[in-house]
C-alpha atoms as a PDB file:
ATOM      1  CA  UNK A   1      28.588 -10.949 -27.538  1.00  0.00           C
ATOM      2  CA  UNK A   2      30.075 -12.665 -24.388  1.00  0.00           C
ATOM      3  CA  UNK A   3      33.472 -12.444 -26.093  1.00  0.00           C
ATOM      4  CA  UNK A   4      33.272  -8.920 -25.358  1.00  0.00           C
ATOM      5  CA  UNK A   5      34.614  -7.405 -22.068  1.00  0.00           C
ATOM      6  CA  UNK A   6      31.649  -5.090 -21.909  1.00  0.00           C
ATOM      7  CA  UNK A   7      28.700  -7.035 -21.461  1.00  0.00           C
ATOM      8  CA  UNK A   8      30.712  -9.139 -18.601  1.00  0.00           C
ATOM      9  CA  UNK A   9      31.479  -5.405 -16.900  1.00  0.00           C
ATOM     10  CA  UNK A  10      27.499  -5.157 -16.724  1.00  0.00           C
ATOM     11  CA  UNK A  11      27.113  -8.135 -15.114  1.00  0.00           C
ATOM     12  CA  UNK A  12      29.848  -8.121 -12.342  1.00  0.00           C
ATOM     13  CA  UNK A  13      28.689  -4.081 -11.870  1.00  0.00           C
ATOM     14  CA  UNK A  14      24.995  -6.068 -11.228  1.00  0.00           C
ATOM     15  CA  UNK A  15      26.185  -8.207  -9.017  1.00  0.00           C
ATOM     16  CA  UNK A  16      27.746  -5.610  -6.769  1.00  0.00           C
ATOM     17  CA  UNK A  17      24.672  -3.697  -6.477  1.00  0.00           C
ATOM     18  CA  UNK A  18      22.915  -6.972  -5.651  1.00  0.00           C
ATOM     19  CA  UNK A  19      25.122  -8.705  -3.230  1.00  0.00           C
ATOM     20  CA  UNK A  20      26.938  -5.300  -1.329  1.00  0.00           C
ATOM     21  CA  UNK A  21      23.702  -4.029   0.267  1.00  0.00           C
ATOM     22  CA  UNK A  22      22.133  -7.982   1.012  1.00  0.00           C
ATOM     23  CA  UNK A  23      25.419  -8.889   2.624  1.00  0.00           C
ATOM     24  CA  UNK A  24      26.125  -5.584   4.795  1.00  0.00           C
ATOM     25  CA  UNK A  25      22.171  -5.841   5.741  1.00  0.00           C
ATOM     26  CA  UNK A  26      22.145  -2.164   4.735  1.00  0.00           C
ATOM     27  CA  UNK A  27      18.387  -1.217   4.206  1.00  0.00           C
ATOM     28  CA  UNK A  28      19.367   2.856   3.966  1.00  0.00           C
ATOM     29  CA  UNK A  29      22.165   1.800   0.679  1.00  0.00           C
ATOM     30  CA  UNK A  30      19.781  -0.709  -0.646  1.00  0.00           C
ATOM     31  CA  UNK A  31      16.788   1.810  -1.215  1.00  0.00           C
ATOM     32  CA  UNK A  32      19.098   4.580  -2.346  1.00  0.00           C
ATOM     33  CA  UNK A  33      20.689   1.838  -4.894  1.00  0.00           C
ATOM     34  CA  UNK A  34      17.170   0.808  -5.627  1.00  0.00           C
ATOM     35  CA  UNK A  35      15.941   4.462  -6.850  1.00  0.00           C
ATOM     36  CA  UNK A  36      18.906   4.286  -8.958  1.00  0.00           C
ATOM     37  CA  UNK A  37      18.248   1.123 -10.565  1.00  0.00           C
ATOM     38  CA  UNK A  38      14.488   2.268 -11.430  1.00  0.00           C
ATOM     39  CA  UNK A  39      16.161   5.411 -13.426  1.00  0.00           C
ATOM     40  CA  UNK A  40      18.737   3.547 -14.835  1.00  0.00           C
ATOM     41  CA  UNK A  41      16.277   1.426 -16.381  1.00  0.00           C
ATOM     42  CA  UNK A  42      13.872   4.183 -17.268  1.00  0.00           C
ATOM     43  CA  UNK A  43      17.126   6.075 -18.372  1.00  0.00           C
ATOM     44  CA  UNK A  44      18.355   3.278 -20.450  1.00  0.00           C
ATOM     45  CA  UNK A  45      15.074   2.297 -22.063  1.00  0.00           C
ATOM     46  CA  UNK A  46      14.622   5.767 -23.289  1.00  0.00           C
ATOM     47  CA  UNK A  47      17.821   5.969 -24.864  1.00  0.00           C
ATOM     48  CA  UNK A  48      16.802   3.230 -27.418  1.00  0.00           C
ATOM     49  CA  UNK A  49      14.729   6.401 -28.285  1.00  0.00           C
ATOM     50  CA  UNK A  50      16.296   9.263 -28.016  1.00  0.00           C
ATOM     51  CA  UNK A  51      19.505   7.923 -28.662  1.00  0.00           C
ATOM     52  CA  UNK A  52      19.401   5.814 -31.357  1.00  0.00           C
ATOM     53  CA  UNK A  53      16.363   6.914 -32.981  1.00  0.00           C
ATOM     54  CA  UNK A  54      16.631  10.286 -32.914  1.00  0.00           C
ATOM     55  CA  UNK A  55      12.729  10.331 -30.899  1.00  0.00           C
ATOM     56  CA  UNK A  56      12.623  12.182 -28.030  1.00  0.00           C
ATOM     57  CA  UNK A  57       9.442  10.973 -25.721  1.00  0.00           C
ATOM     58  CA  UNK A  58       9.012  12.649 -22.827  1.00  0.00           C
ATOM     59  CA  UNK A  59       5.800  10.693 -21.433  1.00  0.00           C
ATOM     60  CA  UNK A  60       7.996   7.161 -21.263  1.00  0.00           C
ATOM     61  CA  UNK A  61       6.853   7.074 -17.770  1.00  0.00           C
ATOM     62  CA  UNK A  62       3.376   5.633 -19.099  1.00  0.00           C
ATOM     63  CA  UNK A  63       5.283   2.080 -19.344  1.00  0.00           C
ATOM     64  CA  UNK A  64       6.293   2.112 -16.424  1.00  0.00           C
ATOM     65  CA  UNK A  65       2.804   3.381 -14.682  1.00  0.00           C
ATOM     66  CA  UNK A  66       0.683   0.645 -17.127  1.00  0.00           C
ATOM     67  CA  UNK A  67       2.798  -2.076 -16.059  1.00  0.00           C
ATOM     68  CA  UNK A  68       2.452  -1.167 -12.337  1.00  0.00           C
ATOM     69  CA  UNK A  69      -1.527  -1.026 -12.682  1.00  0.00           C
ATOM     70  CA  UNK A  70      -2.022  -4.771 -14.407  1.00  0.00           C
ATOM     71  CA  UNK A  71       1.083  -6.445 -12.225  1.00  0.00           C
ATOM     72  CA  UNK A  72      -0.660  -5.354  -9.341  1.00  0.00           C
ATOM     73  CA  UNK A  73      -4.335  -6.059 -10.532  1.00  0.00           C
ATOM     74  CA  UNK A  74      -3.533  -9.652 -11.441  1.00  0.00           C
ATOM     75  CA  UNK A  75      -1.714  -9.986  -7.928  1.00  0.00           C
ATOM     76  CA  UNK A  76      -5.084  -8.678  -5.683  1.00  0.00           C
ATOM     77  CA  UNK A  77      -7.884  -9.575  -8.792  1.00  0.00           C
ATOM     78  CA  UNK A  78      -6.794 -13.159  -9.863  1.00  0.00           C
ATOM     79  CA  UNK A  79      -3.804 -13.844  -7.559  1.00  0.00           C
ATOM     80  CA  UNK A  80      -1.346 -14.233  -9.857  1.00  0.00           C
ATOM     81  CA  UNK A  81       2.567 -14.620  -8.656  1.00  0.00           C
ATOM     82  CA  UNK A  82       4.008 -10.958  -8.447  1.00  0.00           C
ATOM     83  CA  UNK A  83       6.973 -12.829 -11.288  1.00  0.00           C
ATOM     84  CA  UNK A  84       4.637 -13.799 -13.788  1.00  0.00           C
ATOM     85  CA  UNK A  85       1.969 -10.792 -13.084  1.00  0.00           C
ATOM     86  CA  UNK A  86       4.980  -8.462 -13.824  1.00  0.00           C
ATOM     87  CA  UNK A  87       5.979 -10.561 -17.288  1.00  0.00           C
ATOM     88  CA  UNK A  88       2.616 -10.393 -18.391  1.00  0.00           C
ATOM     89  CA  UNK A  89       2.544  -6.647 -17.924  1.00  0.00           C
ATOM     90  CA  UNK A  90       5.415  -5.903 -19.478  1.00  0.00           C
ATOM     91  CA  UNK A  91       4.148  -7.943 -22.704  1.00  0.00           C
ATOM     92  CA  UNK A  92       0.996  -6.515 -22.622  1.00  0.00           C
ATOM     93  CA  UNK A  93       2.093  -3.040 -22.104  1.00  0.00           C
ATOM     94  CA  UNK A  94       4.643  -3.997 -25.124  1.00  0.00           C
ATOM     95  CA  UNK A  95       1.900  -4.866 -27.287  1.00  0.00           C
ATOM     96  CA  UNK A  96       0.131  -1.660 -26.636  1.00  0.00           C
ATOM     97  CA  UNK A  97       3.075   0.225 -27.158  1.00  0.00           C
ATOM     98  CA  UNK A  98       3.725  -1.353 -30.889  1.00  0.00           C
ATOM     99  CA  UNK A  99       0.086  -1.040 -32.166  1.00  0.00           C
ATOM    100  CA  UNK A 100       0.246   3.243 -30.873  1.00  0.00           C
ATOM    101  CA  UNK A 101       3.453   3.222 -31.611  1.00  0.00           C
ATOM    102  CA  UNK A 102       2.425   2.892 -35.621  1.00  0.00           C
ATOM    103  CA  UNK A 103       0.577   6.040 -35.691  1.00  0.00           C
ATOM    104  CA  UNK A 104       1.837   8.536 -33.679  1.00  0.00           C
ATOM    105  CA  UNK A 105       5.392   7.858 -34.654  1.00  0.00           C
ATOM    106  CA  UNK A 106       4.103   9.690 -38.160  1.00  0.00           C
ATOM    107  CA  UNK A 107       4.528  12.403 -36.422  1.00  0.00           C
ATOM    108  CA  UNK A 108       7.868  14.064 -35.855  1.00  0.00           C
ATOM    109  CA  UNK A 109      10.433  16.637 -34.158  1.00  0.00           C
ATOM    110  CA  UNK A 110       8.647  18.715 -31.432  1.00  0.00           C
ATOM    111  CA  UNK A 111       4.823  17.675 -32.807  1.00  0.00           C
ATOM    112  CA  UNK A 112       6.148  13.716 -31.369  1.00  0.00           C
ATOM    113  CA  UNK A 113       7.655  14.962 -28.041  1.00  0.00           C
ATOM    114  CA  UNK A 114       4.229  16.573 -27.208  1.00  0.00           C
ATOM    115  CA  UNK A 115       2.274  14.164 -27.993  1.00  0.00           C
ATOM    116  CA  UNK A 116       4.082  11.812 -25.541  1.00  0.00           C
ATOM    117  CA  UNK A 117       3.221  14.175 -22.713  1.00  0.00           C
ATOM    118  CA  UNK A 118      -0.310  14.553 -24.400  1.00  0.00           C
ATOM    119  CA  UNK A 119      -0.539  10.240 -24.430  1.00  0.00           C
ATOM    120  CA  UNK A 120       0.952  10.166 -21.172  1.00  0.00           C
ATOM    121  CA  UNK A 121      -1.643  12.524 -19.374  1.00  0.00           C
ATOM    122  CA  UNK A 122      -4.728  10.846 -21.159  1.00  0.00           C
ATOM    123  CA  UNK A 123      -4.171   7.292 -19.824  1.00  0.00           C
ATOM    124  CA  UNK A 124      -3.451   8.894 -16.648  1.00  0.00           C
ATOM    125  CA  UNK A 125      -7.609  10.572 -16.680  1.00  0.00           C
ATOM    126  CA  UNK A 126      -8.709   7.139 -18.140  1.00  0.00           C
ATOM    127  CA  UNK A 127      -6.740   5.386 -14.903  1.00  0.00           C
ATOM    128  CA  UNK A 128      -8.311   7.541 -12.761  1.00  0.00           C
ATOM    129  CA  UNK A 129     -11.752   6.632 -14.027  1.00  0.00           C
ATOM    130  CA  UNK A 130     -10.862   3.049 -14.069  1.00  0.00           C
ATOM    131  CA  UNK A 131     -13.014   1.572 -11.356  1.00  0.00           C
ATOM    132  CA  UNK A 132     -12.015  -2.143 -11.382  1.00  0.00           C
ATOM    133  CA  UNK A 133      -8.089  -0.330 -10.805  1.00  0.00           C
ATOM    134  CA  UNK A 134      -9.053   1.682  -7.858  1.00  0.00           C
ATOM    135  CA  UNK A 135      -9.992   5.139  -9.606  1.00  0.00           C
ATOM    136  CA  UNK A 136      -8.745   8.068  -7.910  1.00  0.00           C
ATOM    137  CA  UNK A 137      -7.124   6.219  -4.872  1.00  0.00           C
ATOM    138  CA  UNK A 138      -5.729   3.530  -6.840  1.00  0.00           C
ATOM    139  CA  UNK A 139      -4.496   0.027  -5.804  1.00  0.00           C
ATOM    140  CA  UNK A 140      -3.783  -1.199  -2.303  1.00  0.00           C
ATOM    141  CA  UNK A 141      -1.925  -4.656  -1.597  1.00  0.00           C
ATOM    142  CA  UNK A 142      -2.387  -6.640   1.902  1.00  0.00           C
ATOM    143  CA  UNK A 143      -0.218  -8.363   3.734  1.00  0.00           C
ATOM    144  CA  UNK A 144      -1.085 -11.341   2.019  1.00  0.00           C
ATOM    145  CA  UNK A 145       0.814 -10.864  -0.529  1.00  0.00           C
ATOM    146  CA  UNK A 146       3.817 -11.176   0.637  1.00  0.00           C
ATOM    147  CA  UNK A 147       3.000 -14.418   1.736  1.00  0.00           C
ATOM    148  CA  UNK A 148       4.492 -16.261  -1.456  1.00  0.00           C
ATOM    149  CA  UNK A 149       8.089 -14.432  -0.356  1.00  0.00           C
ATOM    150  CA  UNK A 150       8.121 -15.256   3.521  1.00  0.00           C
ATOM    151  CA  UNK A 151       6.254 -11.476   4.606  1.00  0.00           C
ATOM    152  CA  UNK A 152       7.079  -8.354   3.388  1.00  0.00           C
ATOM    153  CA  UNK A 153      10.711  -8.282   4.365  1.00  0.00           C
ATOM    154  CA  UNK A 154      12.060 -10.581   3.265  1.00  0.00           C
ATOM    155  CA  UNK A 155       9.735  -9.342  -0.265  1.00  0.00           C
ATOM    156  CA  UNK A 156      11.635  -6.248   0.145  1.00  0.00           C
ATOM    157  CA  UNK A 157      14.912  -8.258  -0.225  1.00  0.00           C
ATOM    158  CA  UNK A 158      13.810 -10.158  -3.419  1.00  0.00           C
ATOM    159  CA  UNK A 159      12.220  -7.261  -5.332  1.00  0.00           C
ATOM    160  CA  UNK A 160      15.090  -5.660  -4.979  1.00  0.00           C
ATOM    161  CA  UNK A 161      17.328  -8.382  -6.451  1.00  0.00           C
ATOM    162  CA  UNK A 162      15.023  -8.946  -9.324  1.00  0.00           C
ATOM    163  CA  UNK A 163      14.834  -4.863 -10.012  1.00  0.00           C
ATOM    164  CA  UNK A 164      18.432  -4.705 -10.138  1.00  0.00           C
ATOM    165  CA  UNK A 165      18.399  -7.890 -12.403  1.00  0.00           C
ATOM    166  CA  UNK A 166      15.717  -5.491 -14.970  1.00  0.00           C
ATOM    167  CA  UNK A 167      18.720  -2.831 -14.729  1.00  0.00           C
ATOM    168  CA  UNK A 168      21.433  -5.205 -16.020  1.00  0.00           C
ATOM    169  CA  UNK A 169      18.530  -6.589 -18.927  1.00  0.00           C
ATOM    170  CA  UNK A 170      18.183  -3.276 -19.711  1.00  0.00           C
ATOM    171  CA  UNK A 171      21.715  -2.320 -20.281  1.00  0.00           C
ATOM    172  CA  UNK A 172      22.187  -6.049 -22.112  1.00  0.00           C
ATOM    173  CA  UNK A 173      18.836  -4.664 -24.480  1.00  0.00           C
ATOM    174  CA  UNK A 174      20.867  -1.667 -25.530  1.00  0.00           C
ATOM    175  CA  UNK A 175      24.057  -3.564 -25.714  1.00  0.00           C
ATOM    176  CA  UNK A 176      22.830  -5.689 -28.302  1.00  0.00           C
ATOM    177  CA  UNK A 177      20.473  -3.601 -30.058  1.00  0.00           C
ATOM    178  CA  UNK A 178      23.063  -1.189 -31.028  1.00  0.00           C
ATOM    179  CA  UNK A 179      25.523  -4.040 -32.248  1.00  0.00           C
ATOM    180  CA  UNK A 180      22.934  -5.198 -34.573  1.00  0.00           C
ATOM    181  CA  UNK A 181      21.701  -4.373 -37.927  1.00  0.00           C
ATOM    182  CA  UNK A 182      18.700  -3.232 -36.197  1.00  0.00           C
ATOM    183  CA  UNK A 183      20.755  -0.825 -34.121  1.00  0.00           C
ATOM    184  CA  UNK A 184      22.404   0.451 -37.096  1.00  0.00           C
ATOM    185  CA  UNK A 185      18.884   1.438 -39.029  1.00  0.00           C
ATOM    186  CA  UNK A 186      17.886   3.289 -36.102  1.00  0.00           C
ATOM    187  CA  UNK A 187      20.988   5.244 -35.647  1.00  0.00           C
ATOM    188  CA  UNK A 188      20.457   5.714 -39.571  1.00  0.00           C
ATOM    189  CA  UNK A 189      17.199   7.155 -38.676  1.00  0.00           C
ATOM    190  CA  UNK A 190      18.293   9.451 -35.814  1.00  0.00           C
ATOM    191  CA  UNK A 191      20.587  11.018 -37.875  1.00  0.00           C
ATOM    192  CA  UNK A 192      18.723  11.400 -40.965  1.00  0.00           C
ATOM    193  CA  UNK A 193      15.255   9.860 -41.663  1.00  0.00           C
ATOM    194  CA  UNK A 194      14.610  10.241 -44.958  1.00  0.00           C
ATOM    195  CA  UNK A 195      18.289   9.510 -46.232  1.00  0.00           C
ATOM    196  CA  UNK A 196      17.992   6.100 -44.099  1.00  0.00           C
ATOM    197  CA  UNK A 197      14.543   5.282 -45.893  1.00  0.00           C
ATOM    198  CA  UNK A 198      16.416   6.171 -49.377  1.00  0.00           C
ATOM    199  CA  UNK A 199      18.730   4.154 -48.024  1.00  0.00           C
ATOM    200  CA  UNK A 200      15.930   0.824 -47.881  1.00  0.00           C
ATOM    201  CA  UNK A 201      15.723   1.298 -44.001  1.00  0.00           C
ATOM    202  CA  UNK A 202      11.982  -0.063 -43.368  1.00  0.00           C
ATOM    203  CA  UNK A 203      11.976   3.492 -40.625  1.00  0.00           C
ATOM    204  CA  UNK A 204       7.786   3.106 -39.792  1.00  0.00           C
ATOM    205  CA  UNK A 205       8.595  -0.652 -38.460  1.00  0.00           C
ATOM    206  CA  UNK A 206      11.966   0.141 -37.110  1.00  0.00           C
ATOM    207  CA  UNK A 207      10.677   2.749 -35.318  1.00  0.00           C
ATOM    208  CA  UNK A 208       7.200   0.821 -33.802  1.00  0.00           C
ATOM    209  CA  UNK A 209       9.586  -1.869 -32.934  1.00  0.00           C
ATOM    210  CA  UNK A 210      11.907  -0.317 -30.605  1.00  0.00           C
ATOM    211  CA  UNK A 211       9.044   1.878 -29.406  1.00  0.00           C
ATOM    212  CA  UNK A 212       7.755  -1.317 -28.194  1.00  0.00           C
ATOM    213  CA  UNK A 213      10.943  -2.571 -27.151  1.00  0.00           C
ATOM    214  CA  UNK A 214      11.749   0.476 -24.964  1.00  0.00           C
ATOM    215  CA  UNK A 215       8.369  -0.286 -22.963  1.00  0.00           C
ATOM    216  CA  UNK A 216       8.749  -3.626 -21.711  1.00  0.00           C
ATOM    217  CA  UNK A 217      11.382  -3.553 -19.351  1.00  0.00           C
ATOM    218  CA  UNK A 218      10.386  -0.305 -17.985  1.00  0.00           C
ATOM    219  CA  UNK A 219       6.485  -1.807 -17.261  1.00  0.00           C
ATOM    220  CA  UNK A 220       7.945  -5.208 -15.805  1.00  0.00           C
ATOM    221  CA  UNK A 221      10.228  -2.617 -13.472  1.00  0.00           C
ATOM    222  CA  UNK A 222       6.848  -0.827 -12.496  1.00  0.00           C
ATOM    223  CA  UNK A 223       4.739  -3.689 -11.420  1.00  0.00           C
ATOM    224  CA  UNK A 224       7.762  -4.849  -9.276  1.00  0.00           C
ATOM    225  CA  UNK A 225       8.250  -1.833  -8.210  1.00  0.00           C
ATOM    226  CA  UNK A 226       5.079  -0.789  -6.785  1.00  0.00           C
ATOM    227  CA  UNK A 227       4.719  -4.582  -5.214  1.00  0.00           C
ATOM    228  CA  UNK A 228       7.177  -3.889  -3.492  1.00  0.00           C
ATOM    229  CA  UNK A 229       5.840   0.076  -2.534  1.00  0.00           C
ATOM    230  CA  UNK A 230       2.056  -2.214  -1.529  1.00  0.00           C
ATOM    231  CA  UNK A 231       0.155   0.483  -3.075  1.00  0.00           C
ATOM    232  CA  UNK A 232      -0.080   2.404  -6.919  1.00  0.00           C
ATOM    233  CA  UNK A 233      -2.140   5.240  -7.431  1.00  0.00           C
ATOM    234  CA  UNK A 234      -2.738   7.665 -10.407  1.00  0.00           C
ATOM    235  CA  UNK A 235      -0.525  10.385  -9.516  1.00  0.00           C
ATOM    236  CA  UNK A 236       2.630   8.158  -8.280  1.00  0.00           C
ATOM    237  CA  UNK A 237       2.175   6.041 -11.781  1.00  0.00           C
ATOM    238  CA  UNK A 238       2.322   8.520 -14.223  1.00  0.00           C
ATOM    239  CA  UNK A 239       4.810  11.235 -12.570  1.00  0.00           C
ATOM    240  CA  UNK A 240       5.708  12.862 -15.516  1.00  0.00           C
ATOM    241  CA  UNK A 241       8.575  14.683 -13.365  1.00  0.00           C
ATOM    242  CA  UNK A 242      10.151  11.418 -13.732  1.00  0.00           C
ATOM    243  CA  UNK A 243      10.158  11.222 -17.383  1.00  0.00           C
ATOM    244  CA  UNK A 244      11.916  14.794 -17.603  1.00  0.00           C
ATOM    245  CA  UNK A 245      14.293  13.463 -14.739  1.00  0.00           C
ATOM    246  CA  UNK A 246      15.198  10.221 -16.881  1.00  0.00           C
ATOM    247  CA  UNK A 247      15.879  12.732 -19.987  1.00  0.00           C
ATOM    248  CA  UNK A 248      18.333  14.554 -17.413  1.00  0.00           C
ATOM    249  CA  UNK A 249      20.483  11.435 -16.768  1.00  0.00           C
ATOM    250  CA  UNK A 250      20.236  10.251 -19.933  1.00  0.00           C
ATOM    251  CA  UNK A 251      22.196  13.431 -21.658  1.00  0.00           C
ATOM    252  CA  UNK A 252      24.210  13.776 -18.219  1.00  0.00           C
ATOM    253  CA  UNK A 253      25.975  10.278 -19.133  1.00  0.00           C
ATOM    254  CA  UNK A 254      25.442  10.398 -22.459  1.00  0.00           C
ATOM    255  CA  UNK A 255      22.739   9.836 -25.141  1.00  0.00           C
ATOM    256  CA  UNK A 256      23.591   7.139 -27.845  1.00  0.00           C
ATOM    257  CA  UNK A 257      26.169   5.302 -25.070  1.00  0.00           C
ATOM    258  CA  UNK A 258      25.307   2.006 -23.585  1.00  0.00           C
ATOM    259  CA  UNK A 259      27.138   2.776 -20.001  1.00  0.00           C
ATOM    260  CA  UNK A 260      25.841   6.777 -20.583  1.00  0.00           C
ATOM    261  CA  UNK A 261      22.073   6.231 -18.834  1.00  0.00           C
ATOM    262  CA  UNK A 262      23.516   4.328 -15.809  1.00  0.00           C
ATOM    263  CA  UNK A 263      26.318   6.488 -15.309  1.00  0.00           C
ATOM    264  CA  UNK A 264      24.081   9.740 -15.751  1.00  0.00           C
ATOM    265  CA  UNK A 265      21.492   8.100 -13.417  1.00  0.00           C
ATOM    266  CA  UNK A 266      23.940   7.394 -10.532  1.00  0.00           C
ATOM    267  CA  UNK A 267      25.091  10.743 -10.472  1.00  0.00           C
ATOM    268  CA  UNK A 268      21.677  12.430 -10.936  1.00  0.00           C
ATOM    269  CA  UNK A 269      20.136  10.142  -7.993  1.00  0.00           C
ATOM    270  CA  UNK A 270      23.134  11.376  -5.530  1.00  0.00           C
ATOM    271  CA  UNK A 271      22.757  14.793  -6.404  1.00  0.00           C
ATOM    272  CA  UNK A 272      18.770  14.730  -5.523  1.00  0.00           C
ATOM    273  CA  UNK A 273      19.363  13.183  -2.530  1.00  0.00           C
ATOM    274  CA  UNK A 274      21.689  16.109  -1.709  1.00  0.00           C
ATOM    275  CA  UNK A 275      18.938  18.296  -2.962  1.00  0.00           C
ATOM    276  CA  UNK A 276      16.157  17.152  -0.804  1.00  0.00           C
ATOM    277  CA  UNK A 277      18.368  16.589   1.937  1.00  0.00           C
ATOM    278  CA  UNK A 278      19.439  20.853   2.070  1.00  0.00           C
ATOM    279  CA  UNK A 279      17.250  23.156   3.585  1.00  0.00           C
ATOM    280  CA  UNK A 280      17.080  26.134   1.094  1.00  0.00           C
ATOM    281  CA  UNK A 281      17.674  23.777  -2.140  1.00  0.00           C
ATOM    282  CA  UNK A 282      14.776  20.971  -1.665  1.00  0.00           C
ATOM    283  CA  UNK A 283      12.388  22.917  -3.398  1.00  0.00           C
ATOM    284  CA  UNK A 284      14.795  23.842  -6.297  1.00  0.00           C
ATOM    285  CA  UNK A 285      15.070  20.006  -7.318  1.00  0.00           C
ATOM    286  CA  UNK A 286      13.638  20.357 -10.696  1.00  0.00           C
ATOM    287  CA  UNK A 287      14.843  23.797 -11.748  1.00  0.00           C
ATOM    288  CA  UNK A 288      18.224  22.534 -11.266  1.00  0.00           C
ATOM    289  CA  UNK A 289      18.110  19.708 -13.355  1.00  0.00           C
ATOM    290  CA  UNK A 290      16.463  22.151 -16.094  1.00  0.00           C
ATOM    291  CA  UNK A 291      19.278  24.737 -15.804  1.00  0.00           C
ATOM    292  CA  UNK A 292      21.777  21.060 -15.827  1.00  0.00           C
ATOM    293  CA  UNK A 293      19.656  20.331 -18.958  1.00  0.00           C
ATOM    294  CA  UNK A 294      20.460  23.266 -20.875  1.00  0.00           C
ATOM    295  CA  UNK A 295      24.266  23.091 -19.581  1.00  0.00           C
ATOM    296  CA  UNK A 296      24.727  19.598 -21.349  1.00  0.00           C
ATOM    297  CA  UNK A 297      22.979  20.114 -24.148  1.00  0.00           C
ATOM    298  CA  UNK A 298      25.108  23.702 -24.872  1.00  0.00           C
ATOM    299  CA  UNK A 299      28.321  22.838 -23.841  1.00  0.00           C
ATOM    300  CA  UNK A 300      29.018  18.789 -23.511  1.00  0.00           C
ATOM    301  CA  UNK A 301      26.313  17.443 -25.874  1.00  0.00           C
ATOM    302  CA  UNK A 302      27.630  13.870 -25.688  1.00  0.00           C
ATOM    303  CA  UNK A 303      27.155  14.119 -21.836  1.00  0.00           C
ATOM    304  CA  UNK A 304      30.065  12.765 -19.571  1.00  0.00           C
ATOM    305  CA  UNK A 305      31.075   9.610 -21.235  1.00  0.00           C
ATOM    306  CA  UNK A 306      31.109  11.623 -24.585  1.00  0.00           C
ATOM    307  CA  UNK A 307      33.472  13.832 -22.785  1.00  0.00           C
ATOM    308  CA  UNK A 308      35.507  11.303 -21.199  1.00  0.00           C
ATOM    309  CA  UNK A 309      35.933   9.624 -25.031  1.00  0.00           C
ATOM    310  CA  UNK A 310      37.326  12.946 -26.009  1.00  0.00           C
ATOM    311  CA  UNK A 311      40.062  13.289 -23.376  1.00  0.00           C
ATOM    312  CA  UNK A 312      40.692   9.625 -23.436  1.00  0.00           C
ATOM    313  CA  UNK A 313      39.813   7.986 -27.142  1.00  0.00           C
ATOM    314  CA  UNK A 314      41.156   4.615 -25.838  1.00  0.00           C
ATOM    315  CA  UNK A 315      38.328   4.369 -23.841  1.00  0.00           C
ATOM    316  CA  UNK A 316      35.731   3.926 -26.602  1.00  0.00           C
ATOM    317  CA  UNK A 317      36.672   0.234 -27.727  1.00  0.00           C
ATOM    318  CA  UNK A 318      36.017  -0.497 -23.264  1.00  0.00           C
ATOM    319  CA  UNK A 319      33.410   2.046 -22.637  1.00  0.00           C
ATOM    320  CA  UNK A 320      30.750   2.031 -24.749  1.00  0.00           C
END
């Protein structure tokens, strides 16, 4: 893999969104580079879904909400390091993700995209009903811990580093899932899923397995996240404004690309912030990225790196 000049572009583009804003002190870049991170990862998980499978789930944001709620649990219940709380979240949530993952990915098309939304808004009312996670108000951290990182600035600092360390993972994940033979059957299945099981493509384990492979990352992101936030609460956890918002970027860039998500998740983030920033447009936010939506999907389906491939073919053996 490493004799690729890809994967070594990820890293050195990692390390420039790490070091730049530590270096300059720049709190205002490092939150707006943060945000980005978070969708690139949500963006980029989601694509080992929608494009490589051929799945489209809009309630992904339940991985990242789950994996919030036990990381920060185990941090205030059993005081368990923020690191290791946020692994075991993202397994657990993983877990989860492969056993549900068996069953409702018998369902297809439109009938699977619904019941995403339909999963995603059920563990939300079970959340909120969850007294031993805070109910209705949710999950509150003290200043305590932040102890284990020198206080909460300098906790700021090193969530940040370790998000942006999820991002590159996340981008690696795709990298090498695609270059596989496991990438390959689920690309088989996106396409065409009962050719690919014709074909001797095991589809019902493929598909449970990166199902559960597109959840772990994003849940380890969410406890880390929302350490770093000091408080998680239903709504916040399981926006599912976000998952439409990570489908945006994801066909922006590029669906089926490895650099797609991250480059439509840049873009989208800047464009927001513009958004929210204008008087007369803040309120417009999510009818805009609809209308964007329908744009890519009619007129540049493979998003901007798609596009990009097609002016520039070259591009595709550096670009990926």
């Amino acid at each position: 893999m490493w004799r690729r000049p890809f994967p070594w572009l990820i890293v050195v583009a990692a390390l420039l969104f790490a070091l730049v804003p530590y270096f300059t002190n720049d709190v205002g870049m490092r939150e707006s580079l943060l945000l980005a991170a978070i969708y690139i990862i949500l963006a980029s998980n989601l694509n080992l879904m929608i494009g490589y499978a051929g799945y489209v789930n809009f309630g992904n944001i339940v991985f990242f909400g789950l994996g919030g709620y036990i990381c920060l649990y185990l941090v205030t219940a059993w005081h368990v390091h923020v690191i290791v709380a946020a692994l075991i979240g993202g397994v657990a949530v993983s877990a989860v993700a492969l056993l549900f993952g068996t069953g409702i990915l018998r369902l297809r098309g439109a009938f699977f995209a619904l019941a995403t939304i339909g999963v995603n808004q059920a563990v939300q009312q079970l959340v909120v009903n969850f007294e031993p996670w805070g109910g209705a108000t949710g999950i509150y951290l003290s200043l305590d811990s932040y102890k284990p990182f020198g206080g909460p600035m300098q906790a700021l600092w090193w969530m940040y580093l370790l998000i942006v360390l999820l991002t590159a993972a996340s981008m690696l994940l795709s990298y090498v899932i695609k270059n596989s033979k496991f990438g390959l059957g689920l690309i088989a299945i996106g396409q065409n899923e009962d050719a690919a099981a014709v074909l001797g493509v095991p589809t019902a384990r493929y598909k449970a397995l990166v199902y559960s492979a597109s959840a772990f990352l994003p849940a380890m992101a969410g406890g880390l996240y929302f350490f770093k936030s000091g408080i998680i609460e239903p709504g916040a956890a399981f926006n599912l404004e976000q998952s439409i918002e990570a489908i945006v970027m994801l066909m922006l860039g590029g669906a089926g690309t490895i650099l797609g998500p991250a480059l439509g998740a840049v873009l989208y983030e800047e464009m927001r912030g513009i958004l929210l920033t204008t008087q007369y447009l803040s309120h417009f936010q999510l009818v805009i990225a609809g209308v964007l939506l329908l744009i890519i999907v009619q007129f540049v389906p493979g998003g901007l790196l798609g596009w990009l491939h097609r002016l520039w073919p070259r591009t595709r053996g550096w670009l990926q």
